[in-house]
C-alpha atoms as a PDB file:
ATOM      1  CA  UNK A   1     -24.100  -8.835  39.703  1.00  0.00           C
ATOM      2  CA  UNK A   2     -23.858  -5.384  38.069  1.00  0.00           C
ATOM      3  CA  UNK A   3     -26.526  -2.778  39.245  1.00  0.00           C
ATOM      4  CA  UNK A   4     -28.513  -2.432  36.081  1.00  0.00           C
ATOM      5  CA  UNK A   5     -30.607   0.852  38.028  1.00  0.00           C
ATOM      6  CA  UNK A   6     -28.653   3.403  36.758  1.00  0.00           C
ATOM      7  CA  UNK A   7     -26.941   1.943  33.251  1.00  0.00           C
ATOM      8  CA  UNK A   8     -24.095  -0.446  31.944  1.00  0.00           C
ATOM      9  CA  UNK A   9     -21.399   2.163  31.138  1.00  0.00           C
ATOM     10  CA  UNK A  10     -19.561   2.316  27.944  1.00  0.00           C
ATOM     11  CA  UNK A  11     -16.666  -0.537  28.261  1.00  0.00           C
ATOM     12  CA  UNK A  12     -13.458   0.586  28.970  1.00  0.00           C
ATOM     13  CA  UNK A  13     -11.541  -1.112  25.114  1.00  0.00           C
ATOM     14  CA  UNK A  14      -7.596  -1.268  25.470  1.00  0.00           C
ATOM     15  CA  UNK A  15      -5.705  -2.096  22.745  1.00  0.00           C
ATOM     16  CA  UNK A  16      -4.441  -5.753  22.673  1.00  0.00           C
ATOM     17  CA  UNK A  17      -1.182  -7.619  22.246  1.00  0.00           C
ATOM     18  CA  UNK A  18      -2.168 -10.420  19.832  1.00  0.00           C
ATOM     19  CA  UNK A  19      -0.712 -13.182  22.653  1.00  0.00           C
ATOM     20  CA  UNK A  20      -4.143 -13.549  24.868  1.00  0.00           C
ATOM     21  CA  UNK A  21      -4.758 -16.738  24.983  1.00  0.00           C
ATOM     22  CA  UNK A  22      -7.790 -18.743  24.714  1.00  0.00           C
ATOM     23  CA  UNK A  23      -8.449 -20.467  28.338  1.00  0.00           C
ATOM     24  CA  UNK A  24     -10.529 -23.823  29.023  1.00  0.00           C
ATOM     25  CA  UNK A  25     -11.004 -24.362  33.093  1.00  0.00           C
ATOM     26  CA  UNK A  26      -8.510 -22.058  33.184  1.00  0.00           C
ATOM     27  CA  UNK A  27      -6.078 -23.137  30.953  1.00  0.00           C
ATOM     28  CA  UNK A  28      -4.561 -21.620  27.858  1.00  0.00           C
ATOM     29  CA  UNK A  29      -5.537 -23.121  24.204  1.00  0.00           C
ATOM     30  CA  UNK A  30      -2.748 -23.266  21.701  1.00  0.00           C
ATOM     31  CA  UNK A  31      -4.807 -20.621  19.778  1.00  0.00           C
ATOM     32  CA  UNK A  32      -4.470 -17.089  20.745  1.00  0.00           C
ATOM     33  CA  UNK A  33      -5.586 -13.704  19.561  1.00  0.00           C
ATOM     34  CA  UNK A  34      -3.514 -13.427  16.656  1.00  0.00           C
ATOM     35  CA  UNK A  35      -4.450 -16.825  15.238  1.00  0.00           C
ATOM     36  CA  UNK A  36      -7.797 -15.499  15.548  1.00  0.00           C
ATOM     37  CA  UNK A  37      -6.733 -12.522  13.404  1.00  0.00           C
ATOM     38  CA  UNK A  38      -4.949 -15.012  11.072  1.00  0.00           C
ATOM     39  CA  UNK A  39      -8.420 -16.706  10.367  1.00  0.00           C
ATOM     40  CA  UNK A  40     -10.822 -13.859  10.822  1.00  0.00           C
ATOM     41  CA  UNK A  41      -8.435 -10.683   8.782  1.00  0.00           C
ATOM     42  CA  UNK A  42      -6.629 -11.756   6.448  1.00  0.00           C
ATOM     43  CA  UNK A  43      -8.544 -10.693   3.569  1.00  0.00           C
ATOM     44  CA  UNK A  44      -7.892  -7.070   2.712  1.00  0.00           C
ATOM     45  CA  UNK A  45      -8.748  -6.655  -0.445  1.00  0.00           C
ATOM     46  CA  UNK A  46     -12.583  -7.993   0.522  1.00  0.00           C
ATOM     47  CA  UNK A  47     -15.275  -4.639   0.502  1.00  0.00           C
ATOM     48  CA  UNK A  48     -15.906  -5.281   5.001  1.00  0.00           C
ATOM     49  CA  UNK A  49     -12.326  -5.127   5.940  1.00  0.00           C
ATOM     50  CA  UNK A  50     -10.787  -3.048   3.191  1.00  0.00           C
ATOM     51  CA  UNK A  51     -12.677  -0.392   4.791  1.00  0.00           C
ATOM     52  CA  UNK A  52     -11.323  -0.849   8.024  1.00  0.00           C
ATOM     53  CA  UNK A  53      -8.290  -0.892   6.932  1.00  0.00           C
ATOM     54  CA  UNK A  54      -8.728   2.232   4.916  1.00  0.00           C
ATOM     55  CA  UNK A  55      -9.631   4.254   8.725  1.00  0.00           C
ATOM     56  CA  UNK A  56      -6.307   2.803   9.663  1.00  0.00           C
ATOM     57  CA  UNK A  57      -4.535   4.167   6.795  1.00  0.00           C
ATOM     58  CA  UNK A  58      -6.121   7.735   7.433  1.00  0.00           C
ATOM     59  CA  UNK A  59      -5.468   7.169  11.353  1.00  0.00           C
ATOM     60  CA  UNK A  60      -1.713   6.643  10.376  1.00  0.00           C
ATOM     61  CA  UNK A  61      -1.491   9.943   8.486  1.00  0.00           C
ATOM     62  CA  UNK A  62      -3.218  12.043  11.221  1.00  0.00           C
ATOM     63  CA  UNK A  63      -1.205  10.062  14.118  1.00  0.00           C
ATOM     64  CA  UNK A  64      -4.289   8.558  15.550  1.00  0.00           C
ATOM     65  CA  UNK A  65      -3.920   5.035  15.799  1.00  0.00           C
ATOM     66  CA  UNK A  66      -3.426   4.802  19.760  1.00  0.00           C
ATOM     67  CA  UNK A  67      -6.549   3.326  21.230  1.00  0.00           C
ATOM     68  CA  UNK A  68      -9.204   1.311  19.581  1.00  0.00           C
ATOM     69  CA  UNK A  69     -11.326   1.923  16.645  1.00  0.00           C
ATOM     70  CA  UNK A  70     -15.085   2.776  17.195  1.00  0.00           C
ATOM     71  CA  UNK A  71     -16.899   0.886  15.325  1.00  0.00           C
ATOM     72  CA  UNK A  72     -20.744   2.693  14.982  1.00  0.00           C
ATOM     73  CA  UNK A  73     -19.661   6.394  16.217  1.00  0.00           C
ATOM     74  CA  UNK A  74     -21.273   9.411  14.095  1.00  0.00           C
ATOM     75  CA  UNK A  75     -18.218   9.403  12.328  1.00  0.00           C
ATOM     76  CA  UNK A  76     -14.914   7.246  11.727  1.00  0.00           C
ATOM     77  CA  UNK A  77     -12.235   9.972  13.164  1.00  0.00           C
ATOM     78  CA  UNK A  78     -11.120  13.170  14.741  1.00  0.00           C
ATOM     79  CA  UNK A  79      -7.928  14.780  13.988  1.00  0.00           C
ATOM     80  CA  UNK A  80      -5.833  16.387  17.629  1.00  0.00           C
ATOM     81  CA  UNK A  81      -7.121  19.676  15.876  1.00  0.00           C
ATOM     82  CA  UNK A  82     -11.039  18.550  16.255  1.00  0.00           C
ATOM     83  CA  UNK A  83     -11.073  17.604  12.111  1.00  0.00           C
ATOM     84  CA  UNK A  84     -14.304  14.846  12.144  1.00  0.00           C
ATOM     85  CA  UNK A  85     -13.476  12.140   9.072  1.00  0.00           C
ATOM     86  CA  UNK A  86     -15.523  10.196   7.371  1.00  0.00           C
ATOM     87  CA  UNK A  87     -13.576   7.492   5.827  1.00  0.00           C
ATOM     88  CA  UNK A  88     -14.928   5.352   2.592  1.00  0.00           C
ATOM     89  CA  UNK A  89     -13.115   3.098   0.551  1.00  0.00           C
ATOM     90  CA  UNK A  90     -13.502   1.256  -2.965  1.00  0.00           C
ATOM     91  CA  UNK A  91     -11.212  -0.758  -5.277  1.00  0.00           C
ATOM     92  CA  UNK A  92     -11.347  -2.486  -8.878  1.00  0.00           C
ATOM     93  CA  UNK A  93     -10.270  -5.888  -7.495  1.00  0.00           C
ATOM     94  CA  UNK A  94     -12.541  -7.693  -5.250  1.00  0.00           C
ATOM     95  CA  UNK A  95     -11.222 -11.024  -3.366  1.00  0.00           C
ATOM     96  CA  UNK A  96     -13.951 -12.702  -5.099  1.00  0.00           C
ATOM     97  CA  UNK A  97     -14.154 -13.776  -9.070  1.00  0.00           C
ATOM     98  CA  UNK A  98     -15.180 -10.449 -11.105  1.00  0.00           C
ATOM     99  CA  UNK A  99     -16.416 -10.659 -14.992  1.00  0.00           C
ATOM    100  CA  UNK A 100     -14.773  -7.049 -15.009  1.00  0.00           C
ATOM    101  CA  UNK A 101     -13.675  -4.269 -12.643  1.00  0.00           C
ATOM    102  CA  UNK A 102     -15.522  -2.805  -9.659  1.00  0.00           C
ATOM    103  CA  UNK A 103     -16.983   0.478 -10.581  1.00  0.00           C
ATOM    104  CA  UNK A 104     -15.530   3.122  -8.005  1.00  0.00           C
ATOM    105  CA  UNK A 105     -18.606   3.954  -5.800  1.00  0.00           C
ATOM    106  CA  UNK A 106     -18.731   4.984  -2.259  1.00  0.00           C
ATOM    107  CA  UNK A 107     -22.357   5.330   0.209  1.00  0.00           C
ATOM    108  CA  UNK A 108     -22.330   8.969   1.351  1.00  0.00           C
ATOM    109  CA  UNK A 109     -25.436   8.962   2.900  1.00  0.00           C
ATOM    110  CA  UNK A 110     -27.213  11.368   5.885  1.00  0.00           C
ATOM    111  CA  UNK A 111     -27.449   9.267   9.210  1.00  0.00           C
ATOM    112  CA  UNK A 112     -29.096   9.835  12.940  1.00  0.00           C
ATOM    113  CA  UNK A 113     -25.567   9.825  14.067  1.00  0.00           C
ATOM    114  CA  UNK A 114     -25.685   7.358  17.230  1.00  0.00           C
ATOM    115  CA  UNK A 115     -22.683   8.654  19.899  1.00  0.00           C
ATOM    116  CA  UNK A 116     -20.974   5.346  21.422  1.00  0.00           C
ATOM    117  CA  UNK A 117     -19.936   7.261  24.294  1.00  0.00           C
ATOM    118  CA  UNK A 118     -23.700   7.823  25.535  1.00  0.00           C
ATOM    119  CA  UNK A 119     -25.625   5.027  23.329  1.00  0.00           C
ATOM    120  CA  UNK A 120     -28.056   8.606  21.851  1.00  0.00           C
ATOM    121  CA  UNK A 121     -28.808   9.925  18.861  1.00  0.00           C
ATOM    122  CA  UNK A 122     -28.367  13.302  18.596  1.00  0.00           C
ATOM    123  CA  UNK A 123     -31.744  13.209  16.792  1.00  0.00           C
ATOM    124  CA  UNK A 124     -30.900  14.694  13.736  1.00  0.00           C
ATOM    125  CA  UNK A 125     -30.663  13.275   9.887  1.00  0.00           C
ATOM    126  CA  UNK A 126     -27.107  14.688   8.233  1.00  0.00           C
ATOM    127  CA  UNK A 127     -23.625  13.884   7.685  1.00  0.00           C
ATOM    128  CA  UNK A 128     -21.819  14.345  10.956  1.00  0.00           C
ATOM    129  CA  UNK A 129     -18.130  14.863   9.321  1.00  0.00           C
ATOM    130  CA  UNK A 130     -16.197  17.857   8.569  1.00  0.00           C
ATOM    131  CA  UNK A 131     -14.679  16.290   5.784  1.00  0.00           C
ATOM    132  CA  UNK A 132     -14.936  12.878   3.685  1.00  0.00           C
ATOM    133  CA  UNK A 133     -11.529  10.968   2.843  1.00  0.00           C
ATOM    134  CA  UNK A 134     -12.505   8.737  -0.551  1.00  0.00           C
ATOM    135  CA  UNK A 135     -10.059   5.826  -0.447  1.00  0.00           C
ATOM    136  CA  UNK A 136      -9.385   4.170  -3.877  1.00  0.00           C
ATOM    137  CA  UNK A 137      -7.380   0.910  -3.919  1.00  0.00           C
ATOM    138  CA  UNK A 138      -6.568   1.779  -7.592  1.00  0.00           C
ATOM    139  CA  UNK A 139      -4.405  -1.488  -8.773  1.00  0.00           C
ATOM    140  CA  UNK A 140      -5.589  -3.720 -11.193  1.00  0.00           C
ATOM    141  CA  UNK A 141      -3.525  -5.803 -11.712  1.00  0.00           C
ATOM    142  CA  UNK A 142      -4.468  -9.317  -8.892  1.00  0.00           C
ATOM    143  CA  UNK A 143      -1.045 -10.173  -8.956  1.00  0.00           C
ATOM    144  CA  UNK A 144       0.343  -7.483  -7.747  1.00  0.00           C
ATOM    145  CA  UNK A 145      -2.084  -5.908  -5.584  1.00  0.00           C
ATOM    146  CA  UNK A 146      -1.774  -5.228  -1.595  1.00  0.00           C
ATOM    147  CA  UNK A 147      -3.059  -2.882  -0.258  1.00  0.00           C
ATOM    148  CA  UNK A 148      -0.704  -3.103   2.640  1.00  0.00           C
ATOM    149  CA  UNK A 149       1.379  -0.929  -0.185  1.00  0.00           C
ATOM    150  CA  UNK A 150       0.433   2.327   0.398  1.00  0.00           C
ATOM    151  CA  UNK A 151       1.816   3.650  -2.981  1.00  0.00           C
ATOM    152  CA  UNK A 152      -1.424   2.259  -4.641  1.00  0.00           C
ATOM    153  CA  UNK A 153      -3.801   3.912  -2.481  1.00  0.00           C
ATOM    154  CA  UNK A 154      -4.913   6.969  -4.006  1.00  0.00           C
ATOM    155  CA  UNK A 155      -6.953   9.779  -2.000  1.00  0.00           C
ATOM    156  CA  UNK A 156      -9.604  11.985  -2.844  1.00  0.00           C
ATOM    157  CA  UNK A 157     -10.438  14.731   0.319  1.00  0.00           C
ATOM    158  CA  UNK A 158     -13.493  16.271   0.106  1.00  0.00           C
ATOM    159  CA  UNK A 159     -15.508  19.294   3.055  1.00  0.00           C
ATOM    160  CA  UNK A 160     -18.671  18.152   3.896  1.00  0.00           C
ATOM    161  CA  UNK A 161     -19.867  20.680   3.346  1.00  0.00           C
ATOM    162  CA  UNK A 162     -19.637  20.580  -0.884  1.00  0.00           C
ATOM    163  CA  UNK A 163     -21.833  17.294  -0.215  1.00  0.00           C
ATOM    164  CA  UNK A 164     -24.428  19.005   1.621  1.00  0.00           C
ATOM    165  CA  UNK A 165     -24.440  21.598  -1.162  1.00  0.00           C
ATOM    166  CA  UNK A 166     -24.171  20.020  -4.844  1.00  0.00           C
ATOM    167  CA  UNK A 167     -25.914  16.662  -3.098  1.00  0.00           C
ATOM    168  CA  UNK A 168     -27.476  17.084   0.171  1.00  0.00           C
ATOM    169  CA  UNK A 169     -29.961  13.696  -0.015  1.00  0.00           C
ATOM    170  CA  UNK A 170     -27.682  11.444  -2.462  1.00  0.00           C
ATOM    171  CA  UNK A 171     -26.882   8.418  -1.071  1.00  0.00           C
ATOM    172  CA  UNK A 172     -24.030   7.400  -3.096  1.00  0.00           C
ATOM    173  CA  UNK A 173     -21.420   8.699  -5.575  1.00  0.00           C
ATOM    174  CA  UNK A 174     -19.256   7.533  -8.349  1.00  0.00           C
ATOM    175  CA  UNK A 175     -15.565   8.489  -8.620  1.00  0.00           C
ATOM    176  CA  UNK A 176     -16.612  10.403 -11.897  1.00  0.00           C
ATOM    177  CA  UNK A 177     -19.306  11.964  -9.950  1.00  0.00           C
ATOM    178  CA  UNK A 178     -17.169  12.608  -7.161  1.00  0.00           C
ATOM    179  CA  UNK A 179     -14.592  14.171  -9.430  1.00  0.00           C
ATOM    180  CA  UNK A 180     -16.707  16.452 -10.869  1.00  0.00           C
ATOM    181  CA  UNK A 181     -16.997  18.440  -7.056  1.00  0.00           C
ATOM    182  CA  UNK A 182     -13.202  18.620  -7.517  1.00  0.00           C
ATOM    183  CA  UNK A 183     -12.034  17.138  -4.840  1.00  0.00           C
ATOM    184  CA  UNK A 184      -8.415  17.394  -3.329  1.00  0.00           C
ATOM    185  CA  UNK A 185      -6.637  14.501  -4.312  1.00  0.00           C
ATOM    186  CA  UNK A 186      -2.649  13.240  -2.690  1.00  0.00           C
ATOM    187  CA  UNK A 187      -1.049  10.230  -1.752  1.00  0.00           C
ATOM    188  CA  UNK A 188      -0.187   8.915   1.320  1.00  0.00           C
ATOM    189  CA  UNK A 189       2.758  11.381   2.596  1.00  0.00           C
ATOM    190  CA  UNK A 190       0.463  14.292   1.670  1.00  0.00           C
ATOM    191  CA  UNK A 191      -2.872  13.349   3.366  1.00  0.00           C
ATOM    192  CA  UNK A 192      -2.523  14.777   6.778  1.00  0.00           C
ATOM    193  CA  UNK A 193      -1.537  18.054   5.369  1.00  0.00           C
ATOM    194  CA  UNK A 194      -4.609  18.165   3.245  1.00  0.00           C
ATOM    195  CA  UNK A 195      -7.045  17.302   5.866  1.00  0.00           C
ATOM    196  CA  UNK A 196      -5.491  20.060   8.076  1.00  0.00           C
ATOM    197  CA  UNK A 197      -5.533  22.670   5.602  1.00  0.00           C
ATOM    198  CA  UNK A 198      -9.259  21.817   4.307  1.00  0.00           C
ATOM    199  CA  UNK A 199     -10.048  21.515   7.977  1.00  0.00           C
ATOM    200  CA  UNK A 200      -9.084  25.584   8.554  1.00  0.00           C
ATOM    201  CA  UNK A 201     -11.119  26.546   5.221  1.00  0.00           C
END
């Protein structure tokens, strides 16, 4: 049994291959780690994984998708040059039926920032970013829509720091709103460029 007098250390998460099996008595199941992800991710345009998929997006433009993801750090990801990002994402289209389109709204709100690495929080209320990446799933049309296409992604990049300013207790913002802080917006094949640059200002 694991001495519990000191702590139970962060676990040590390696990326997987997607062909660990499922074992009974010590015996592998027909079903295996990717037929879980068949069953369990497969819906990308729905709001809980469209947002993880959105930090893997932003992970693949800054080269950062070696490892695992972190699922409750003080923020969702740290460029080689120290960049925090905050990663949000929104689209018109849900998975589910819609009367009309999704208005474009993203939470931006001031947390206690809990570090993973040391289960603490740092004890104080604020945005823990350097800069926010607004992902916008911006088809609209259902039957063409993936967001596996990066071509319909569009970004909006944003320093913390004009938050803190213009809106330093708003919880959320509206594209419009957001717009209106003027924002740097690219595609894809510009993003990591952007978040470098706005990262040195």
């Amino acid at each position: 049994m694991t001495n519990l007098k000191n702590h139970l250390g962060a676990l040590n998460i390696t990326q997987k291959s997607g062909s660990e099996s499922f074992v009974v008595d010590g015996n592998s199941l027909d079903q295996n780690l990717v037929s879980f992800w068949q069953w369990s991710s497969s819906d990308l345009v729905g709001n809980a994984l469209r947002g993880v998929l959105a930090e893997y997006i932003v992970a693949m433009a800054i080269g950062q998708t070696g490892g695992t993801r972190q699922e409750w750090d003080a923020y969702d990801l740290r460029t080689e040059s120290g960049i925090k990002i905050e990663v949000k994402s929104a689209s018109y289209i849900q998975s589910w039926s819609q009367k009309d389109y999704s208005i474009i709204k993203f939470g931006i709100p001031r947390t206690w920032g809990w570090i993973a690495e040391t289960n603490e929080y740092p004890g104080e209320l604020k945005r823990y970013a350097d800069v926010y990446i607004f992902c916008v799933l911006k088809t609209r049309d259902q039957d063409k829509i993936n967001p596996l296409d990066l071509d319909q992604w569009d970004f909006y990049i944003l320093p913390t720091s004009v938050l803190n300013d213009k809106i330093p207790d708003q919880k959320t913002i509206t594209l419009s709103s957001l717009l209106s802080l003027k924002p740097c917006k690219t595609d894809f094949v510009g993003l990591r460029k952007v978040i470098e640059n706005m990262g040195k200002s």
